[in-house]
C-alpha atoms as a PDB file:
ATOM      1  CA  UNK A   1      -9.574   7.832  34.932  1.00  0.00           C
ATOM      2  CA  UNK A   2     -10.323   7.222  31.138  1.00  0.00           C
ATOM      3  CA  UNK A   3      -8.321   3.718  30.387  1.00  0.00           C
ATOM      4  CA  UNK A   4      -8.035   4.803  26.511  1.00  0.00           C
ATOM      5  CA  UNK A   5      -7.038   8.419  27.646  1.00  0.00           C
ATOM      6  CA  UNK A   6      -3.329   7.842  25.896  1.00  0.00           C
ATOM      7  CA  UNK A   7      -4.503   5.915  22.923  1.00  0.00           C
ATOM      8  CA  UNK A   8      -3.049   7.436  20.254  1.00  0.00           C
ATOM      9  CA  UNK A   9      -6.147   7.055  17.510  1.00  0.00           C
ATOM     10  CA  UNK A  10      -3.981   8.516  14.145  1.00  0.00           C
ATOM     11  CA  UNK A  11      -1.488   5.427  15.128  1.00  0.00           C
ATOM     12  CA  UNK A  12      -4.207   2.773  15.409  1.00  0.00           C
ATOM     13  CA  UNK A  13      -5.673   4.004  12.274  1.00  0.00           C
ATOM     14  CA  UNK A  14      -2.204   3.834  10.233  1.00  0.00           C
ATOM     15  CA  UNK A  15      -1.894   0.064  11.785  1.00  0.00           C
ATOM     16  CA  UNK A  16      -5.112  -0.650  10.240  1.00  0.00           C
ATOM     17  CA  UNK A  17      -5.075   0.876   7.178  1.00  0.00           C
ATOM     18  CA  UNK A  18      -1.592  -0.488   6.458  1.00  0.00           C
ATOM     19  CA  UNK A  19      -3.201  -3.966   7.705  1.00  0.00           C
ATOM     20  CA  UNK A  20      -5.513  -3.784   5.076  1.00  0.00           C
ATOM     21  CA  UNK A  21      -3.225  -2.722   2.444  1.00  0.00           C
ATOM     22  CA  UNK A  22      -0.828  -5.157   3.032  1.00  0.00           C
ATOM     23  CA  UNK A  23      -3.436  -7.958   3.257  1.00  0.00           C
ATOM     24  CA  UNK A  24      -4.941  -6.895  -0.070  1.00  0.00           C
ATOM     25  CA  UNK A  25      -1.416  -6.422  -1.551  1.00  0.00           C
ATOM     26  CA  UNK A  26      -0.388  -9.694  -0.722  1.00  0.00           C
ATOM     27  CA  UNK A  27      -3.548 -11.771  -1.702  1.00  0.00           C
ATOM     28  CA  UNK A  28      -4.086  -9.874  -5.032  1.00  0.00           C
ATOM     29  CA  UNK A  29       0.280 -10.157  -5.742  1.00  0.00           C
ATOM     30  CA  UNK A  30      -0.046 -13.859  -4.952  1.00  0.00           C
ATOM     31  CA  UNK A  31      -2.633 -14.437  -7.357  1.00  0.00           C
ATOM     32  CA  UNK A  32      -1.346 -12.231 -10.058  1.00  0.00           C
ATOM     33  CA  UNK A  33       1.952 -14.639  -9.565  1.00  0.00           C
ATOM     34  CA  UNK A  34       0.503 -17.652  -9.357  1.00  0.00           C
ATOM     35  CA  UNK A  35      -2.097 -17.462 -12.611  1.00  0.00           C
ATOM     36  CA  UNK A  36      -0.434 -14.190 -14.620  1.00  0.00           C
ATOM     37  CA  UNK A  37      -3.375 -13.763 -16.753  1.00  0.00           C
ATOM     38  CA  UNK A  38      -5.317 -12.077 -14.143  1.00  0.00           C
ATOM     39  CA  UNK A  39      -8.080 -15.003 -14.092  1.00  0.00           C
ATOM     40  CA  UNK A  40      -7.893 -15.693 -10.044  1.00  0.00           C
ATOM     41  CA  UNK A  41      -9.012 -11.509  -9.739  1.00  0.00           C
ATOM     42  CA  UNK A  42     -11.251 -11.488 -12.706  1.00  0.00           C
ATOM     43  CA  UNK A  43      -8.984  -9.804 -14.578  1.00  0.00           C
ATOM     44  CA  UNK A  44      -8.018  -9.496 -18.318  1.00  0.00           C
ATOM     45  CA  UNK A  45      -4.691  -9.120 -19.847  1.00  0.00           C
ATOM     46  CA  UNK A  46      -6.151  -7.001 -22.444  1.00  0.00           C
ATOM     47  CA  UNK A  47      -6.390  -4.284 -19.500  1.00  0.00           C
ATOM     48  CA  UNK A  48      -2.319  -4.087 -20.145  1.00  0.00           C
ATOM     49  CA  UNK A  49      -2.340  -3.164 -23.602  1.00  0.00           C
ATOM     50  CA  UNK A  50      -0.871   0.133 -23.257  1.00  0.00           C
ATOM     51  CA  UNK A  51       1.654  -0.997 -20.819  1.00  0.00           C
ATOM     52  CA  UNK A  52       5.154  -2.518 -21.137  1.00  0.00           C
ATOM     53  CA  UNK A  53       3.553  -6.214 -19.723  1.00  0.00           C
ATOM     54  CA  UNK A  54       1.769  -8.772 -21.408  1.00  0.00           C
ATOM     55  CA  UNK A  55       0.794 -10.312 -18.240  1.00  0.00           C
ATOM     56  CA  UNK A  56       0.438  -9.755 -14.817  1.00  0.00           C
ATOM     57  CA  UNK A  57       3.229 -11.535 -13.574  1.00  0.00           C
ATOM     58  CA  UNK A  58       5.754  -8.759 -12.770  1.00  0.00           C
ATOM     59  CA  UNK A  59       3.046  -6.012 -11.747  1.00  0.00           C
ATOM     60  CA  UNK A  60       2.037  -9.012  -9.260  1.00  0.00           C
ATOM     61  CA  UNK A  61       5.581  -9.312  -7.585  1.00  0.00           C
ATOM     62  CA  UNK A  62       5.552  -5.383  -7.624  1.00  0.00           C
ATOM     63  CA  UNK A  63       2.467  -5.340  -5.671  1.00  0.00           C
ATOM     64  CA  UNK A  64       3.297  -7.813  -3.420  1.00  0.00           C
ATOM     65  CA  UNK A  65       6.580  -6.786  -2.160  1.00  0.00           C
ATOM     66  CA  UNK A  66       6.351  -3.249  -2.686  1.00  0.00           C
ATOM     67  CA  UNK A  67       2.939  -2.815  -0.969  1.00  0.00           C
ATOM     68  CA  UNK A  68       2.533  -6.053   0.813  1.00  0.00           C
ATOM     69  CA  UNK A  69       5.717  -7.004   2.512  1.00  0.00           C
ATOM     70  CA  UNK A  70       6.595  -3.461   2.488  1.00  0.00           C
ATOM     71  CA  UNK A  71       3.124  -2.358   4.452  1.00  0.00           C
ATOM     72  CA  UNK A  72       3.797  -5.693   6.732  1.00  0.00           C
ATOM     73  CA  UNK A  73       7.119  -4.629   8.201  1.00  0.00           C
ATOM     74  CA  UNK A  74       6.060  -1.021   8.754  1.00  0.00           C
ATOM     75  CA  UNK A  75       3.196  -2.276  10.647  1.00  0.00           C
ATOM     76  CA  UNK A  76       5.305  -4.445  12.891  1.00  0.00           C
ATOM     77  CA  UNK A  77       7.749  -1.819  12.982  1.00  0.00           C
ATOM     78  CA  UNK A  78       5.258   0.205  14.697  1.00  0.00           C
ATOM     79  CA  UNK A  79       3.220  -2.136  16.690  1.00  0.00           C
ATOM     80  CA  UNK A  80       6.877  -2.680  18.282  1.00  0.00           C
ATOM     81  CA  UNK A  81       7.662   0.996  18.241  1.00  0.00           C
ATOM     82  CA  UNK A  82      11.113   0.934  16.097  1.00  0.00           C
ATOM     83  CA  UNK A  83      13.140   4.025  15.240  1.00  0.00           C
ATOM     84  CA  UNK A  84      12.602   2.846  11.365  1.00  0.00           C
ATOM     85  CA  UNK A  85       8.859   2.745  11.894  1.00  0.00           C
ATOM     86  CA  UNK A  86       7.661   6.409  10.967  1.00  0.00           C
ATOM     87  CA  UNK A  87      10.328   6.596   8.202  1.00  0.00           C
ATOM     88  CA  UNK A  88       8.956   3.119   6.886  1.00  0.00           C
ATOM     89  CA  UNK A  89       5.545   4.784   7.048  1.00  0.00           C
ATOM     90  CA  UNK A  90       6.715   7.723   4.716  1.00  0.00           C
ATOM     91  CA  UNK A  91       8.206   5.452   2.701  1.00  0.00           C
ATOM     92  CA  UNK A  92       5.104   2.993   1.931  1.00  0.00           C
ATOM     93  CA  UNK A  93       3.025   6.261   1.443  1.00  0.00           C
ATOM     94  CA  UNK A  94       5.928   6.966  -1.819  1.00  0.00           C
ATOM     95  CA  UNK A  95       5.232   3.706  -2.794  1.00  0.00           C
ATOM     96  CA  UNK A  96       1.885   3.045  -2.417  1.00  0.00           C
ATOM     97  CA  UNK A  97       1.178   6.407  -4.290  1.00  0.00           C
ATOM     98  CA  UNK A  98       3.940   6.216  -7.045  1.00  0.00           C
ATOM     99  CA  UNK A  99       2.115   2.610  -7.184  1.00  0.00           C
ATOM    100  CA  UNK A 100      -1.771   4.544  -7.808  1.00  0.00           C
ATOM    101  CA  UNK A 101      -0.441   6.577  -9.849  1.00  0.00           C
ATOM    102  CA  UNK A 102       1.502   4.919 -12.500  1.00  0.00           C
ATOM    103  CA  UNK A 103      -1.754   2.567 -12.284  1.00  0.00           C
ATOM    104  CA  UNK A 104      -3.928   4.741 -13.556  1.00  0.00           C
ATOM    105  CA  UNK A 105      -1.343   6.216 -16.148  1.00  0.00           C
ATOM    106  CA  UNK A 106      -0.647   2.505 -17.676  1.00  0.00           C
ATOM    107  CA  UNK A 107      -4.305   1.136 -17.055  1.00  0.00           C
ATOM    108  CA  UNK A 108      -5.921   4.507 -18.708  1.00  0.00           C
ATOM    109  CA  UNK A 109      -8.842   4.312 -16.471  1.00  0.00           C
ATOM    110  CA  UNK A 110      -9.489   5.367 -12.366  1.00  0.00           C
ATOM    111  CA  UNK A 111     -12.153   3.964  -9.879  1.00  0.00           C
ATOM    112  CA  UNK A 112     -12.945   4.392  -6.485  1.00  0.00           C
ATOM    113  CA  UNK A 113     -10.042   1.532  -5.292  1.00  0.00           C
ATOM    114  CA  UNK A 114      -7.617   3.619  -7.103  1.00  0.00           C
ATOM    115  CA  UNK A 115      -8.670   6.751  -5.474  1.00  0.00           C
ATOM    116  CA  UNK A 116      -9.429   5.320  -2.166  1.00  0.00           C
ATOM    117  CA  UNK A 117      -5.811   3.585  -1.993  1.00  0.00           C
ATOM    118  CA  UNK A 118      -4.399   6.765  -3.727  1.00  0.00           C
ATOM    119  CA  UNK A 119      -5.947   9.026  -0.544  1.00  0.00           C
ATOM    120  CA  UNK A 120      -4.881   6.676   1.902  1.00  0.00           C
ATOM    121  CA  UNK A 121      -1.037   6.872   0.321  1.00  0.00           C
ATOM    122  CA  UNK A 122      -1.568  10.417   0.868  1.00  0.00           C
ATOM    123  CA  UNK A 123      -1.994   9.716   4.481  1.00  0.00           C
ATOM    124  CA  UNK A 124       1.118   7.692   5.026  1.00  0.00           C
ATOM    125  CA  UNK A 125       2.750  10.231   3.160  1.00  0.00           C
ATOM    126  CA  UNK A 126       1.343  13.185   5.814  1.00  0.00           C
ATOM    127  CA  UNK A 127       1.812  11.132   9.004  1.00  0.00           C
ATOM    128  CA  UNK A 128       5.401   9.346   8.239  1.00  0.00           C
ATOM    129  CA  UNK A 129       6.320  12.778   7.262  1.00  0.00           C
ATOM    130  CA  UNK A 130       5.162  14.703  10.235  1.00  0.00           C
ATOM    131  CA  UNK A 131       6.215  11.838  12.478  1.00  0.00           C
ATOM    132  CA  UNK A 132       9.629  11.328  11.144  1.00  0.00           C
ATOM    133  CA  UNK A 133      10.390  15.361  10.919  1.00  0.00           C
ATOM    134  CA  UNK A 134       8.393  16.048  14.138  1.00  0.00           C
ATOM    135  CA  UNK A 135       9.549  19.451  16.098  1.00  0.00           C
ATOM    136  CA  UNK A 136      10.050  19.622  19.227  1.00  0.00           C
END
């Protein structure tokens, strides 16, 4: 008998992509917080000038609770299977792309992290939706 037979592989690969969101999310937040002018990622402020910020300072407390914490808790809501999990899930896949796409909109510009985080919002968005509203 095949030990991994009732692995469920979409679930494992939600877990890890939210991992990886939410560790990104955090790290880049933190440093946005701690030095606003986008130094610790390399960044320039100038990159904001058709935004409503001068710094990176409240984008980086955005990002860091809205995707980080937010991705966190959704994660452990699944690992420990929790009635809120799959509606957390649908929920970070809102945020995460309402997050891509007002990005791009304010920053004027895309690349492939804003399209690769954008599709994988998309997938949070099709699995919390399918597992929340699940027939059966």
């Amino acid at each position: 008998m095949n030990k991994y037979r009732n692995v469920n592989w979409q679930r494992v690969l939600i877990i890890i992509l939210l991992t990886v969101n939410a560790t990104g999310a955090l790290l880049a937040g933190y440093g946005f917080m701690r030095y606003p002018d986008g130094s610790s990622l390399g960044m320039d402020t100038t990159m904001l000038r058709f935004s409503p910020f001068d710094n990176f300072l409240i984008p980086g407390i955005i990002l860091f609770c809205g995707n980080g914490l937010l991705s966190l808790a959704t994660v452990l809501l699944l690992v420990c299977k929790k009635p809120l999990a799959n509606p957390a899930l649908l929920l970070q896949g809102i945020v995460l792309v309402g997050w891509i796409a007002v990005q791009m909109i304010m920053l004027r510009e895309t690349n492939y992290l804003q399209l690769t985080f954008g599709f994988v919002g998309l997938l949070f968005l099709r699995f919390g939706y399918s597992w929340t509203y699940k027939r059966g």
